[in-house]
N, C-alpha and C. Protein backbone atom coordinates (compact mmCIF):
# COMPACT_ATOMS: atom_id res chain seq x y z
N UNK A 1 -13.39 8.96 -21.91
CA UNK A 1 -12.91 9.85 -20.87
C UNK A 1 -12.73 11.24 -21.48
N UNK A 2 -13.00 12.26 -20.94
CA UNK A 2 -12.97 13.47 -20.89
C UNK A 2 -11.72 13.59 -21.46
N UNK A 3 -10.95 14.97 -22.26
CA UNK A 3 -9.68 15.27 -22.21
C UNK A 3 -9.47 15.87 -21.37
N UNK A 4 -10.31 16.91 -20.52
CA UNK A 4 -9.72 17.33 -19.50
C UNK A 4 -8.99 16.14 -18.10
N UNK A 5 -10.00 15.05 -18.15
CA UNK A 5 -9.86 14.51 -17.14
C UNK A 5 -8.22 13.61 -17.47
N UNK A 6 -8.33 13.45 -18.89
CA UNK A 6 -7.45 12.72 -19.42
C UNK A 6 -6.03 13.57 -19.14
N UNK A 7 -5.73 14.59 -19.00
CA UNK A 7 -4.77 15.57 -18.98
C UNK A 7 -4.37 15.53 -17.16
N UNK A 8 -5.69 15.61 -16.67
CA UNK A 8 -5.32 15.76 -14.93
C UNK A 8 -4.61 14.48 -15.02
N UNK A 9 -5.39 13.25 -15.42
CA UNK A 9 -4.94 12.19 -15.15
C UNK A 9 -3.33 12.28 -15.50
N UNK A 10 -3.01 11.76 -16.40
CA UNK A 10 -1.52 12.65 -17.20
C UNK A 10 -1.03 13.21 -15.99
N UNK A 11 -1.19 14.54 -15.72
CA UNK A 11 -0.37 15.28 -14.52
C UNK A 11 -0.37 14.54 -13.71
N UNK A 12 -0.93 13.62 -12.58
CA UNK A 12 -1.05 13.43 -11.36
C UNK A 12 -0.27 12.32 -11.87
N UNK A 13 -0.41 11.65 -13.20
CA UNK A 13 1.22 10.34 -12.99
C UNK A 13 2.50 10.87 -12.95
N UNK A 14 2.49 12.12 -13.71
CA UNK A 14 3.76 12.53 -14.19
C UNK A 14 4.17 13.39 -12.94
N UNK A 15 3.58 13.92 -11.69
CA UNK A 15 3.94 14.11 -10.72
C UNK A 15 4.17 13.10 -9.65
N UNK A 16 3.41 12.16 -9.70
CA UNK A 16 4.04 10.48 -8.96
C UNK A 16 5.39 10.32 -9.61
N UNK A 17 5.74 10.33 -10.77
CA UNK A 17 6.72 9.49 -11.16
C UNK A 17 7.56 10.37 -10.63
N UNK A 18 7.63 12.18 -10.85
CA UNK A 18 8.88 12.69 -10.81
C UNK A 18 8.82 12.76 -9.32
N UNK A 19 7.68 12.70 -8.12
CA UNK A 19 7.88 12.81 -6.76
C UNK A 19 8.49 10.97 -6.55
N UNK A 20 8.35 10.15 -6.79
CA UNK A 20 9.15 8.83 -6.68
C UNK A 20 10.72 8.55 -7.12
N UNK A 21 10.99 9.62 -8.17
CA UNK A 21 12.49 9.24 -8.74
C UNK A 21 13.07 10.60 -7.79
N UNK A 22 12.38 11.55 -7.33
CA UNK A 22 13.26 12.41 -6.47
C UNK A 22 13.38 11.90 -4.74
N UNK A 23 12.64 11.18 -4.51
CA UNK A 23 12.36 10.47 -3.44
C UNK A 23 13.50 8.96 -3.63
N UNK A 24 13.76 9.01 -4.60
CA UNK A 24 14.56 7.26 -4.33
C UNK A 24 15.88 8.59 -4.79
N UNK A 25 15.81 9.21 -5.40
CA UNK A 25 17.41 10.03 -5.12
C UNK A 25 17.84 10.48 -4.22
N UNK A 26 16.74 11.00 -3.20
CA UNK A 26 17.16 12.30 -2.23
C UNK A 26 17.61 10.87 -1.06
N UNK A 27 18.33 11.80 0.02
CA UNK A 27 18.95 11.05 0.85
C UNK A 27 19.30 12.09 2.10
N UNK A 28 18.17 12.62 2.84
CA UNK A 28 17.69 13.69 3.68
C UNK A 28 18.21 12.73 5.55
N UNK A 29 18.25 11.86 5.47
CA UNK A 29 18.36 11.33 6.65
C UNK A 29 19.88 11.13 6.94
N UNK A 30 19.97 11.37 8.10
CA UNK A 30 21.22 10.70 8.84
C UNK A 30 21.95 9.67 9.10
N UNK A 31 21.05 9.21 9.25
CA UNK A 31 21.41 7.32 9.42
C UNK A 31 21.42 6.95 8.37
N UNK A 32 21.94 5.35 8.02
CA UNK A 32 21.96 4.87 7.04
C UNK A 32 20.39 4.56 6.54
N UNK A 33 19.52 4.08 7.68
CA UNK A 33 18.15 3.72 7.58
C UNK A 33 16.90 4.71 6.95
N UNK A 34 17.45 6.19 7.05
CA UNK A 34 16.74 6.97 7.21
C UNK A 34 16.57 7.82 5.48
N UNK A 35 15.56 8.38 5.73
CA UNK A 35 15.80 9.20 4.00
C UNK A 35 15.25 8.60 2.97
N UNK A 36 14.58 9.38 2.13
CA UNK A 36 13.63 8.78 0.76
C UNK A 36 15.37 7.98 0.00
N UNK A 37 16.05 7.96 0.08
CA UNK A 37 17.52 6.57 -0.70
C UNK A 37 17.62 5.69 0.35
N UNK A 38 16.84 5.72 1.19
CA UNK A 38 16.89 4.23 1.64
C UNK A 38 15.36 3.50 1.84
N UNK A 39 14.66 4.54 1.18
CA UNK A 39 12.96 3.52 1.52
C UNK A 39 12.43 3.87 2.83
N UNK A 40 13.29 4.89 3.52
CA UNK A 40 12.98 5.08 4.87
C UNK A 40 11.50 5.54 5.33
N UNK A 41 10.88 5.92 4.45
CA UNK A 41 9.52 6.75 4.50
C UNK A 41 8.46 5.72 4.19
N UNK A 42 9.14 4.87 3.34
CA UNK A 42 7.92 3.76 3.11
C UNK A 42 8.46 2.20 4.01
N UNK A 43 9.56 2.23 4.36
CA UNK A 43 9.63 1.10 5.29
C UNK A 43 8.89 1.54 6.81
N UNK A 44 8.38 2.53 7.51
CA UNK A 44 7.96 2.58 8.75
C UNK A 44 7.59 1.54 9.44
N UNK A 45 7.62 1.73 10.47
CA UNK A 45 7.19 0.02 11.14
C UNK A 45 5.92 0.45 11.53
N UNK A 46 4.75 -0.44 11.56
CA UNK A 46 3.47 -0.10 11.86
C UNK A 46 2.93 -1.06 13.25
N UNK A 47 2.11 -0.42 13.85
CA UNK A 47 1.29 -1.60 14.96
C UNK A 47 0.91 -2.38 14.63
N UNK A 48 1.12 -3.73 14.80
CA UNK A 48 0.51 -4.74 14.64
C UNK A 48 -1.10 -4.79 15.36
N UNK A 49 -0.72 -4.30 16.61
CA UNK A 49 -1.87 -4.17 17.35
C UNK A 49 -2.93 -3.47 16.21
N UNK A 50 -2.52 -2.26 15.87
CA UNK A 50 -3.10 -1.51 15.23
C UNK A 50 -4.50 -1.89 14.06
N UNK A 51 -3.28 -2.58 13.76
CA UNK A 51 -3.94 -3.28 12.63
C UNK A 51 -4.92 -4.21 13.10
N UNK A 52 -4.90 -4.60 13.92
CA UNK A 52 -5.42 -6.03 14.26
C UNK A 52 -7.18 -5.32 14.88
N UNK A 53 -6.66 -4.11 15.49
CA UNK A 53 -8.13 -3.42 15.95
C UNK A 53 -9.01 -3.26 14.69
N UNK A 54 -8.08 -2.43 13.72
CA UNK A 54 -8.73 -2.00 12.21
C UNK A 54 -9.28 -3.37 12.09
N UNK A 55 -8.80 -4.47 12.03
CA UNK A 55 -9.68 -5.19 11.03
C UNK A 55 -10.84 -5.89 12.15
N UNK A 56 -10.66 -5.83 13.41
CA UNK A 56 -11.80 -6.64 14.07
C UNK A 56 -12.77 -5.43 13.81
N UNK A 57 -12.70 -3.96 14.37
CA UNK A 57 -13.98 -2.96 13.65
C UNK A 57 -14.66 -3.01 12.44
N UNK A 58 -13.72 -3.33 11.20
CA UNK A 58 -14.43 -3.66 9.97
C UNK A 58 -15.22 -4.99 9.95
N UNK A 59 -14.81 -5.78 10.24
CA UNK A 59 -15.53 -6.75 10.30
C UNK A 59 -16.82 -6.65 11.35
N UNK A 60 -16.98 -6.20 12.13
CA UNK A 60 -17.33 -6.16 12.92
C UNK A 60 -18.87 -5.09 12.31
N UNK A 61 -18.52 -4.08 11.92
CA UNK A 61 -19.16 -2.73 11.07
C UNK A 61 -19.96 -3.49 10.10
N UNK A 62 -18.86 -4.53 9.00
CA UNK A 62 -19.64 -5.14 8.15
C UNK A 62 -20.98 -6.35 8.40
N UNK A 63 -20.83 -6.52 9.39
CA UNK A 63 -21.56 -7.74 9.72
C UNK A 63 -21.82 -8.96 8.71
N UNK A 64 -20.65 -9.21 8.79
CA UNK A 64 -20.92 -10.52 7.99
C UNK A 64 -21.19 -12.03 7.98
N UNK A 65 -21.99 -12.13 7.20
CA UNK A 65 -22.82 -13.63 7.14
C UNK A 65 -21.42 -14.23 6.82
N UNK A 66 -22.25 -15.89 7.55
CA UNK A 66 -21.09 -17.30 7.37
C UNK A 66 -20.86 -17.36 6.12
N UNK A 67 -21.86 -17.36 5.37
CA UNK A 67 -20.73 -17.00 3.81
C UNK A 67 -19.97 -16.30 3.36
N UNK A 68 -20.11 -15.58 3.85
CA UNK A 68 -19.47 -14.42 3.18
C UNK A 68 -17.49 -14.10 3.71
N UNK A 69 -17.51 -15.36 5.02
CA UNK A 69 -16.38 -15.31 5.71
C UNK A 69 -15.25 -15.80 5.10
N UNK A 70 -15.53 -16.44 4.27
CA UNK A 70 -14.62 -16.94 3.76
C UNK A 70 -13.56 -15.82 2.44
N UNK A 71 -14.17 -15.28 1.96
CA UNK A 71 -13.72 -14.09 1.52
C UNK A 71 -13.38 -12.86 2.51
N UNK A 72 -13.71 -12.50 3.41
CA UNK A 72 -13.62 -11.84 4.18
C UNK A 72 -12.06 -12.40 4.44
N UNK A 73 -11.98 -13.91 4.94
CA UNK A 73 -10.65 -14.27 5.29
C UNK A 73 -9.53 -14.51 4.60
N UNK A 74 -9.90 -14.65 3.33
CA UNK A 74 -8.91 -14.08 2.00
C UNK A 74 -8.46 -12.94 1.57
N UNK A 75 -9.28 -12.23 2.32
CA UNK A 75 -8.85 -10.38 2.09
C UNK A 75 -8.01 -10.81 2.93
N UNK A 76 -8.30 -10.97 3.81
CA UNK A 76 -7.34 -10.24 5.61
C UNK A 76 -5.82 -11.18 5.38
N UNK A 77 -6.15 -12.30 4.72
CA UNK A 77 -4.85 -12.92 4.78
C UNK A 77 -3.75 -12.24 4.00
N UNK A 78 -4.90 -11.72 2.57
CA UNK A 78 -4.08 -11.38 1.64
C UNK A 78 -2.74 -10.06 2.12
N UNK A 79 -3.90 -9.21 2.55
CA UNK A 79 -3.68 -7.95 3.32
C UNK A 79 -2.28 -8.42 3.65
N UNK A 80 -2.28 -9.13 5.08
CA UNK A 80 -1.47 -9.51 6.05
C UNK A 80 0.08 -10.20 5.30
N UNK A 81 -0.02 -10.78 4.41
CA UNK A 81 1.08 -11.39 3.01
C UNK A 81 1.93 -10.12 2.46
N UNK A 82 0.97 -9.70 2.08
CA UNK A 82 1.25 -8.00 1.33
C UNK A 82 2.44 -6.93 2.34
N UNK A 83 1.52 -7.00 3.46
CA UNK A 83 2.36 -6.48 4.30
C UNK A 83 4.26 -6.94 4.80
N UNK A 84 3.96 -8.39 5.25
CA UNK A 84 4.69 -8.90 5.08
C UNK A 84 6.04 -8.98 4.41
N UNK A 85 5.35 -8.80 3.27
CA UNK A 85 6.35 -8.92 1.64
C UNK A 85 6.83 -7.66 1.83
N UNK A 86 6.46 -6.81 2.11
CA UNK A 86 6.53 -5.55 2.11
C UNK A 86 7.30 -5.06 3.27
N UNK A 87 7.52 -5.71 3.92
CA UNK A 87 8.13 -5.53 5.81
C UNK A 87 9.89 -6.40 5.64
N UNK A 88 9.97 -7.59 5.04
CA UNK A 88 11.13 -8.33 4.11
C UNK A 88 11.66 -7.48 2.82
N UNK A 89 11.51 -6.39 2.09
CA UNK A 89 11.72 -6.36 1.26
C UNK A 89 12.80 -4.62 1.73
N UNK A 90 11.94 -4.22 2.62
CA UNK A 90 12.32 -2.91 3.61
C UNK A 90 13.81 -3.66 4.61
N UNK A 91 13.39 -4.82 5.09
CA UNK A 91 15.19 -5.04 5.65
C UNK A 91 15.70 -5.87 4.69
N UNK A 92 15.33 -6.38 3.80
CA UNK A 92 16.29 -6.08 2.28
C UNK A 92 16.73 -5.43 2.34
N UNK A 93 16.54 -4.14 1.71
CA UNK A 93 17.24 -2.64 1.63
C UNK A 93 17.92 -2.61 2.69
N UNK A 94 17.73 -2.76 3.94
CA UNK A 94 18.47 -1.86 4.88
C UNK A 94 20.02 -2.50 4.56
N UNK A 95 19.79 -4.15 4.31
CA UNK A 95 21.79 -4.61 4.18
C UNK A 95 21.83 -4.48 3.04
N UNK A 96 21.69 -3.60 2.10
CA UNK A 96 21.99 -3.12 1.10
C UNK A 96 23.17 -1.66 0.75
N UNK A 97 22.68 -1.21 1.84
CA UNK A 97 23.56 0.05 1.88
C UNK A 97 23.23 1.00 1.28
N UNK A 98 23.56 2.37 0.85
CA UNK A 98 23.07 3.31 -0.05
C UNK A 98 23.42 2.99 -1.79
N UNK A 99 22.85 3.29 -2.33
CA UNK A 99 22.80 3.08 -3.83
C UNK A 99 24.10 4.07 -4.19
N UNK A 100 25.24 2.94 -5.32
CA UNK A 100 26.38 3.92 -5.22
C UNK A 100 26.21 5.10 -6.58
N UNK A 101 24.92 5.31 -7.35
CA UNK A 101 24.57 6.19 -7.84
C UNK A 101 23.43 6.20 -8.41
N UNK A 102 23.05 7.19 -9.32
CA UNK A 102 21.81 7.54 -9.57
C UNK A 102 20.94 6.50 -10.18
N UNK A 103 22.17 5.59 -11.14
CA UNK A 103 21.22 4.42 -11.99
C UNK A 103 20.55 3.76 -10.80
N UNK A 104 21.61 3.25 -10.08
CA UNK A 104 21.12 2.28 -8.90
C UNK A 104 19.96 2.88 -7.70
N UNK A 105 19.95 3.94 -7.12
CA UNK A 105 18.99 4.42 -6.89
C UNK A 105 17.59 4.08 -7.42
N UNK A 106 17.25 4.30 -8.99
CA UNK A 106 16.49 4.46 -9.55
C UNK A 106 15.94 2.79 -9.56
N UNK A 107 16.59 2.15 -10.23
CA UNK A 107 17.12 0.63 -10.45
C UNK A 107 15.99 -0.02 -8.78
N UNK A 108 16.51 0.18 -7.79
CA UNK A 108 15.88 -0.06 -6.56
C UNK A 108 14.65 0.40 -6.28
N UNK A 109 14.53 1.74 -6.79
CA UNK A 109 12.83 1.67 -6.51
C UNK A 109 11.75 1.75 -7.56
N UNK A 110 12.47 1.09 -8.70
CA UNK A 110 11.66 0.33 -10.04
C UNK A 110 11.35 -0.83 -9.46
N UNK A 111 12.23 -1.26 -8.47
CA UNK A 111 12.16 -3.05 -8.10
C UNK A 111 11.16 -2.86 -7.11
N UNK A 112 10.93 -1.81 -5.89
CA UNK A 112 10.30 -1.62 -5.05
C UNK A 112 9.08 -1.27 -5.17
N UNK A 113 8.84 -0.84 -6.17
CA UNK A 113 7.35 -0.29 -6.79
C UNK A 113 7.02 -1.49 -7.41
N UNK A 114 7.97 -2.18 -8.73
CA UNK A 114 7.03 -3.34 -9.10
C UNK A 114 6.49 -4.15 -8.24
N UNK A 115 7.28 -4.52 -6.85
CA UNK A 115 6.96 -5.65 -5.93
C UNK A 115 5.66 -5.01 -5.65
N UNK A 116 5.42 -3.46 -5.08
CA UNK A 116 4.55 -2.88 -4.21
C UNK A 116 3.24 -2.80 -5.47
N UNK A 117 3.39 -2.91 -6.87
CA UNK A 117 2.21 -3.20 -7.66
C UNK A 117 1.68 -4.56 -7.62
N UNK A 118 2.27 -5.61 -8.00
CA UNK A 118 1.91 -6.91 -7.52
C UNK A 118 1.31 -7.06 -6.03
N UNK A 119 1.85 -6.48 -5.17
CA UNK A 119 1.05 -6.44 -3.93
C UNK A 119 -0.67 -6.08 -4.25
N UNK A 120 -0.46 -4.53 -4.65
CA UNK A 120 -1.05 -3.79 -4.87
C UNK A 120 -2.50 -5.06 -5.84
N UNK A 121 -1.94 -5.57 -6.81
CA UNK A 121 -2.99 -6.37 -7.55
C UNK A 121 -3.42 -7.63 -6.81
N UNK A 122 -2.55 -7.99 -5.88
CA UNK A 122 -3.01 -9.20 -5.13
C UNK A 122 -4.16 -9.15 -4.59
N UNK A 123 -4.03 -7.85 -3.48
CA UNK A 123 -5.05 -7.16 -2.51
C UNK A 123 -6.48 -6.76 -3.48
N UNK A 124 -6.21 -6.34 -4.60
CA UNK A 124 -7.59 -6.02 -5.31
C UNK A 124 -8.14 -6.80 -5.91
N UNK A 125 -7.65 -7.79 -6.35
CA UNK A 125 -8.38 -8.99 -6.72
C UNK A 125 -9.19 -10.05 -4.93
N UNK A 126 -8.52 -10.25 -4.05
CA UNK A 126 -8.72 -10.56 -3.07
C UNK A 126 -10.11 -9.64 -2.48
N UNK A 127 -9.76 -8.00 -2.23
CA UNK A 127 -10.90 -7.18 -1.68
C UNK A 127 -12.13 -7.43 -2.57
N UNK A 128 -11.66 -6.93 -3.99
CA UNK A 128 -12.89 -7.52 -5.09
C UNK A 128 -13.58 -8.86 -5.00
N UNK A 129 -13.12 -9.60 -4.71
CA UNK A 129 -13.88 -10.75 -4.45
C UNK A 129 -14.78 -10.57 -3.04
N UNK A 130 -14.57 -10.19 -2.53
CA UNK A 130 -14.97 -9.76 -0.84
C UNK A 130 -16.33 -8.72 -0.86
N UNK A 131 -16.06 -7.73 -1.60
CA UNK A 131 -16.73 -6.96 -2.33
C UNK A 131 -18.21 -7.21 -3.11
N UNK A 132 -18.14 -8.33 -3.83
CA UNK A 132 -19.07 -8.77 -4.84
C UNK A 132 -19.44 -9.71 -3.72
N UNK A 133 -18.97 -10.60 -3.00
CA UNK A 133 -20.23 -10.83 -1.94
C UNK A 133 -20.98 -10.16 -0.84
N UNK A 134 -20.85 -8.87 -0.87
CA UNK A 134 -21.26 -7.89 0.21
C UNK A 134 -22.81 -7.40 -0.56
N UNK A 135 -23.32 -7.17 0.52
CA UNK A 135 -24.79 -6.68 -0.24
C UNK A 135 -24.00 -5.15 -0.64
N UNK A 136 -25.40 -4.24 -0.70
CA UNK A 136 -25.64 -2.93 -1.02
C UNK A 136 -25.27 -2.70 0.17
N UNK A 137 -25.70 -2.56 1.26
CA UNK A 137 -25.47 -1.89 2.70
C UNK A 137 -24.10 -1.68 3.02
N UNK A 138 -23.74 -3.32 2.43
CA UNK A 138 -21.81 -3.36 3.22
C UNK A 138 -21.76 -2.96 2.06
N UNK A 139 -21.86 -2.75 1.26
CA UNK A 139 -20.68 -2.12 0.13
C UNK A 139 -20.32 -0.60 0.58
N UNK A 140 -21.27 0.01 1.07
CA UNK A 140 -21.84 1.31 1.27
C UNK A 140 -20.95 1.49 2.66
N UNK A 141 -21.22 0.93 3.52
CA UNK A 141 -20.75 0.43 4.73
C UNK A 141 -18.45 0.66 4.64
N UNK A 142 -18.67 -0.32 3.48
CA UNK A 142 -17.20 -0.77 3.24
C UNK A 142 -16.41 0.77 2.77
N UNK A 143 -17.18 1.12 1.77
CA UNK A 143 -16.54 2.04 0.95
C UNK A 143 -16.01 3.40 2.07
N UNK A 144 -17.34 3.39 3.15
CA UNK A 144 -17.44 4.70 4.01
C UNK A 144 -16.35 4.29 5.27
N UNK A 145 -16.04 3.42 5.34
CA UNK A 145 -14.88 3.38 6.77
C UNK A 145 -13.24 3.47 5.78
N UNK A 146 -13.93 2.90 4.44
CA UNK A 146 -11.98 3.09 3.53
C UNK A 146 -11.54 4.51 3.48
N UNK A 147 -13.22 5.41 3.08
CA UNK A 147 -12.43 6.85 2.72
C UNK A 147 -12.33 7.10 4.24
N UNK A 148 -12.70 7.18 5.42
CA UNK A 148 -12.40 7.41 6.68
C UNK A 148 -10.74 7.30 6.79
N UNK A 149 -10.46 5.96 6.85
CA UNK A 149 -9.01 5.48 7.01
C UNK A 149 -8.15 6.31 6.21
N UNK A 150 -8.52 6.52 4.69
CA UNK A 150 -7.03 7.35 4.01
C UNK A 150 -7.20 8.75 4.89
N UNK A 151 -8.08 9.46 5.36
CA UNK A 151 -8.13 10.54 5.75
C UNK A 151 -6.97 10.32 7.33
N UNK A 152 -7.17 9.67 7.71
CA UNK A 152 -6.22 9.13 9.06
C UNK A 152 -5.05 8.86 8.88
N UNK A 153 -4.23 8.80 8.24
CA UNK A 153 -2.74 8.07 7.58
C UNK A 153 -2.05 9.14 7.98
N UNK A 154 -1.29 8.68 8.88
CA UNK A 154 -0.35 9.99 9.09
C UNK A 154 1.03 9.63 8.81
């Protein structure tokens, strides 16, 4: 790797980490629910519906062979687990209350990030598998509706 690239790289963690530890400190919301000290920004509640369209279009885009379904249905489950874990772990926090200081703050979204990395590795081992049975077309296919979607995240 490049040193330059090695250096961006460098910055862009060391600005995650310090935008994550000012985000599990700050406490901008009103409610108890609300505000980067309570997870409020990353607990949002999402459409189910929503979701459920996203994945019949992808699938749908990908056209996938009977073989290939079966991985296909190990992503989506995985996905759907992830979320899950992730939807339990957000009203965790909420009967938790506010963190009664900075350790604990911090302490909570070390715990919230490790869970959200394990997620994070579940889903890529799962998509990766999904992946390596896709021809050239769906890969191409796959890759071009993912960068679509981050561009959409509001």
């Amino acid at each position: 790797m490049k040193t330059s690239n090695k250096i961006i790289l460098t910055s862009a963690f060391a600005l995650g980490l310090a935008g994550a530890a000012a985000g599990a400190l700050a406490d901008n919301g009103s409610e108890p629910d609300e505000g980067f000290g309570r997870m409020g920004h990353m607990c949002e509640h999402r459409d189910e519906t929503r979701i459920d369209m996203m994945e019949a279009y992808m699938e749908s885009r990908l056209e996938l062979t009977e073989a290939q379904m079966p991985a296909w249905n190990n992503a989506v489950e995985t996905v759907r687990d992830a979320m899950a874990a992730k939807q339990a772990a957000c009203d965790a926090a909420k009967d938790q209350g506010r963190p009664e200081n900075t350790l604990e703050a911090l302490d909570r979204a070390e715990q919230h990030m490790e869970a959200g990395l394990e997620q994070v590795k579940a889903i890529r081992a799962a998509v990766g598998d999904l992946y390596n049975v896709l021809d050239a077309e769906q890969q191409a296919t796959f890759d071009s509706m993912l960068k679509d979607m981050r561009h959409m995240r509001g």
